[in-house]
N, C-alpha and C. Protein backbone atom coordinates (compact mmCIF):
# COMPACT_ATOMS: atom_id res chain seq x y z
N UNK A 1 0.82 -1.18 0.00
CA UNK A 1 0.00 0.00 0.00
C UNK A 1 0.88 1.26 0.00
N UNK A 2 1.76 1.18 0.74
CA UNK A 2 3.10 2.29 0.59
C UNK A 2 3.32 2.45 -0.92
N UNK A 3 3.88 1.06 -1.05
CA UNK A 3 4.94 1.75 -2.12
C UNK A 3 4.22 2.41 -3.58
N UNK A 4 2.36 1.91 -3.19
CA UNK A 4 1.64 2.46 -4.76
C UNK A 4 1.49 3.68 -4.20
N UNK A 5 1.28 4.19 -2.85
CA UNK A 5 0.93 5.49 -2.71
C UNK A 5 2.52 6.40 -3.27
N UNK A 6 3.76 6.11 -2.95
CA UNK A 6 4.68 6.51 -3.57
C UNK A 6 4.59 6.13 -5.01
N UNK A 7 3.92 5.39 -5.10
CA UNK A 7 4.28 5.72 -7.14
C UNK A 7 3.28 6.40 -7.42
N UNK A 8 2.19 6.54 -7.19
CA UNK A 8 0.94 7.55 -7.40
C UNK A 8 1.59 8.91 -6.77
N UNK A 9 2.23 9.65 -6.04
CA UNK A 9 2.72 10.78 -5.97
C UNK A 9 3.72 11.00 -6.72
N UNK A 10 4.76 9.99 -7.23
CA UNK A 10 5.46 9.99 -8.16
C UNK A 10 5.28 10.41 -9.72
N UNK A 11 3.89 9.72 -10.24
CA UNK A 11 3.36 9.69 -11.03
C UNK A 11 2.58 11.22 -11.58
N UNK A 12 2.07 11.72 -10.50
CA UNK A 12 1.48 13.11 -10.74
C UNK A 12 2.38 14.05 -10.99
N UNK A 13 3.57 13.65 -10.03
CA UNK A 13 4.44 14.94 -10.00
C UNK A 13 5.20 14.62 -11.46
N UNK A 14 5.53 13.87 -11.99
CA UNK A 14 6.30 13.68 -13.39
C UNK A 14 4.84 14.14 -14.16
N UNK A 15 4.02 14.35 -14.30
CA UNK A 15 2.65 14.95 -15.01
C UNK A 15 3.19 16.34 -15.44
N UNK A 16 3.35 16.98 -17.03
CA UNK A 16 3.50 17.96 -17.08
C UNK A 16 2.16 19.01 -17.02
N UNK A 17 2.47 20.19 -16.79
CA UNK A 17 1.66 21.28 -15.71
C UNK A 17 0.99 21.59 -16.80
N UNK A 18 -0.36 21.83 -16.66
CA UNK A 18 -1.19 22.74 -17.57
C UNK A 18 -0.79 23.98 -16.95
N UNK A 19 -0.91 25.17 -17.51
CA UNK A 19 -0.74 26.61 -17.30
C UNK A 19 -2.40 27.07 -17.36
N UNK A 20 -3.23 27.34 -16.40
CA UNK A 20 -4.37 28.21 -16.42
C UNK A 20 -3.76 29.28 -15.75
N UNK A 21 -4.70 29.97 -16.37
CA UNK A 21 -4.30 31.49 -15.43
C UNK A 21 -5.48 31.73 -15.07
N UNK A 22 -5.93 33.36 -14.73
CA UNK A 22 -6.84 34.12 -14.05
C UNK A 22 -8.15 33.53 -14.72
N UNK A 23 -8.09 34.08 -15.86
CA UNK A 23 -8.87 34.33 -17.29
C UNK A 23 -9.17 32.79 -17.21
N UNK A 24 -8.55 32.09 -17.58
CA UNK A 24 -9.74 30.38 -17.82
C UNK A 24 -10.32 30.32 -16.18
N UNK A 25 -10.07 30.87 -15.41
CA UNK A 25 -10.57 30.37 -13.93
C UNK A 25 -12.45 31.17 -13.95
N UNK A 26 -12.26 32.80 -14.51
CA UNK A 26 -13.25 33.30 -14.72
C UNK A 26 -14.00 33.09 -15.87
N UNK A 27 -13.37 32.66 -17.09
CA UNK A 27 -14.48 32.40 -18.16
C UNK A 27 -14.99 30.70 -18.26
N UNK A 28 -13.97 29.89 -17.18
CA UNK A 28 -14.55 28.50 -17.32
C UNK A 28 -14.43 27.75 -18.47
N UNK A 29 -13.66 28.52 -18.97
CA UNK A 29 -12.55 27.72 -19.38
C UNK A 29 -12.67 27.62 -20.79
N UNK A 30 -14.17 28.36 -21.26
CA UNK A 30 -14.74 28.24 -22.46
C UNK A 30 -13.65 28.55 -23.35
N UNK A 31 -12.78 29.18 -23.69
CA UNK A 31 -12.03 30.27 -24.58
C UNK A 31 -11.54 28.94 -25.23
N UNK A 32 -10.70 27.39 -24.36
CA UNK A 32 -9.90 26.47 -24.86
C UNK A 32 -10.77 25.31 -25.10
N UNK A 33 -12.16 25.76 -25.42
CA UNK A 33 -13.27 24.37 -25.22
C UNK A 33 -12.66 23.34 -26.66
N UNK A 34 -12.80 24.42 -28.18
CA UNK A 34 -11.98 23.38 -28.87
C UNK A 34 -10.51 23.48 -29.25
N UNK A 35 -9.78 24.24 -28.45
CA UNK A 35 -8.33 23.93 -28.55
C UNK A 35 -7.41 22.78 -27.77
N UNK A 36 -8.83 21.76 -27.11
CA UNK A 36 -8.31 20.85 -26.28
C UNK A 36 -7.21 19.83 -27.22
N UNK A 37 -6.52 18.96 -26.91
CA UNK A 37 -5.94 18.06 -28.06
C UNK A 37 -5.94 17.20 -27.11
N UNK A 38 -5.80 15.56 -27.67
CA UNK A 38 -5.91 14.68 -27.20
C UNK A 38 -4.12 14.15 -26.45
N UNK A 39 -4.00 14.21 -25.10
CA UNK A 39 -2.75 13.77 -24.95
C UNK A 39 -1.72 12.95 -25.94
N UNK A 40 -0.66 13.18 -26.11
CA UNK A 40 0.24 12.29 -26.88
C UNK A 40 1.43 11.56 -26.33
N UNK A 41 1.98 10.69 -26.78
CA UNK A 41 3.39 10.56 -25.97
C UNK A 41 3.66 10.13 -24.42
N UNK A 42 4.28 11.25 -24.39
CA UNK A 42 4.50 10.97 -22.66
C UNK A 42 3.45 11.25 -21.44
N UNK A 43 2.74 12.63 -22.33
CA UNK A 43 1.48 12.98 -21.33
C UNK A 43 0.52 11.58 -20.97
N UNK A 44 0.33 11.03 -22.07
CA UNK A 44 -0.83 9.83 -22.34
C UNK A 44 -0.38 8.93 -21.70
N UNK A 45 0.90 8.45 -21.68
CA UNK A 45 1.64 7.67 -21.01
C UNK A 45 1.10 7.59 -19.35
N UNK A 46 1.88 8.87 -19.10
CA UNK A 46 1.72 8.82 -17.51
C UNK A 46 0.47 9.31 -17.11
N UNK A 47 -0.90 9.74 -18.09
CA UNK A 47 -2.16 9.57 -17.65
C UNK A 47 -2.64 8.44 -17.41
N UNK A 48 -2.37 7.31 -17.92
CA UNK A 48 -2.75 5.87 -18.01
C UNK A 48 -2.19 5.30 -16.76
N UNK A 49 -0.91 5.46 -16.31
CA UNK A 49 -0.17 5.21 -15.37
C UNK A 49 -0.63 5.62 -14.34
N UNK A 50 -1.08 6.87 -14.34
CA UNK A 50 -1.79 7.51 -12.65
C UNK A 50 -3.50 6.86 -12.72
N UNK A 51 -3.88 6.11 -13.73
CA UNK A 51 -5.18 5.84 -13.47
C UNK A 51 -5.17 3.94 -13.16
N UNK A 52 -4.00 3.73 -13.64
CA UNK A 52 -3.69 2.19 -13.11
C UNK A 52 -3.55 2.32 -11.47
N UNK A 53 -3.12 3.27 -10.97
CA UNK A 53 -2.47 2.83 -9.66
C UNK A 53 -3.40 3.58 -9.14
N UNK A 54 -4.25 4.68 -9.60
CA UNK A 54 -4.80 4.80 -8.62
C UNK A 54 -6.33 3.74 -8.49
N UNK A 55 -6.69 2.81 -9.59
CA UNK A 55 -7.62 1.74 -9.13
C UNK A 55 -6.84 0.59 -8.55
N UNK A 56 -5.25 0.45 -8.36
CA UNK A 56 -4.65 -0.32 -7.82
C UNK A 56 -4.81 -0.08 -6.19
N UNK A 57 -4.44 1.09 -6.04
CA UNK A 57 -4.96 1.58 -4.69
C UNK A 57 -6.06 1.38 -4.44
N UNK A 58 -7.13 1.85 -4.63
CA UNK A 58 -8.44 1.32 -4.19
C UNK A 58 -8.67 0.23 -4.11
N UNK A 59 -8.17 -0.85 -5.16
CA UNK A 59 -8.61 -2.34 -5.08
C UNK A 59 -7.87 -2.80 -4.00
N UNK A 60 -6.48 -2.54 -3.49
CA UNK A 60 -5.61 -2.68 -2.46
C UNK A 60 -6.11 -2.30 -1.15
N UNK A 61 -6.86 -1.34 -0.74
CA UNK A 61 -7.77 -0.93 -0.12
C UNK A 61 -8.98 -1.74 0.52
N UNK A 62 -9.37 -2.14 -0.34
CA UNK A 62 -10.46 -2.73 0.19
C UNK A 62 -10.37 -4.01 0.15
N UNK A 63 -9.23 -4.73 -0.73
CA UNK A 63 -8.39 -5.83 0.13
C UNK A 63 -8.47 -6.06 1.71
N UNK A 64 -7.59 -5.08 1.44
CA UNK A 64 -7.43 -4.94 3.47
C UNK A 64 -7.82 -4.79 4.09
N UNK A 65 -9.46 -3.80 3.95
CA UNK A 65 -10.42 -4.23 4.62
C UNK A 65 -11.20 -5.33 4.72
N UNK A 66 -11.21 -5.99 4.09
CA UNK A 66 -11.91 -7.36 3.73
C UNK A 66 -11.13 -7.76 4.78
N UNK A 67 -9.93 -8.27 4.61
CA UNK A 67 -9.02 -8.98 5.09
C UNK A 67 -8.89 -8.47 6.44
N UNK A 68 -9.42 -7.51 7.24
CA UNK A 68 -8.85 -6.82 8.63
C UNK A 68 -10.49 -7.38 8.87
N UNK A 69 -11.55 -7.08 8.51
CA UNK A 69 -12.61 -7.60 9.29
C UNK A 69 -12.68 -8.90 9.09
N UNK A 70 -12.15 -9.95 8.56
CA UNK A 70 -12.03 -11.65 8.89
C UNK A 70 -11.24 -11.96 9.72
């Protein structure tokens, strides 16, 4: 359970940063509705990666609860 919670903080922090500023916070973001692009590469990579571990965690989770109330 440690060591996925260290790769799931690992994982975010290697996540490169979107830049919002003021302006998408107040218009909601509309301005980039179709300038979105679909991750490529490395972004896609380590999106997939932070969504493995983090249902790894949860399933790990409730492992152990299972397993602590028997």
């Amino acid at each position: 359970m440690i060591i996925v919670s260290i790769l799931i903080i690992v994982a975010v922090m290697m996540q490169p940063a979107k830049n919002d500023n003021a302006a998408t916070a107040l218009s909601g973001g509309a301005l980039d509705l179709f300038s979105k692009q679909k991750p490529r590469g490395f972004e896609a990579f380590m999106q997939k990666v932070t969504v493995v571990l983090g249902v790894l965690f949860f399933a790990l989770s409730l492992a152990l609860v299972f397993i602590s109330s028997h």
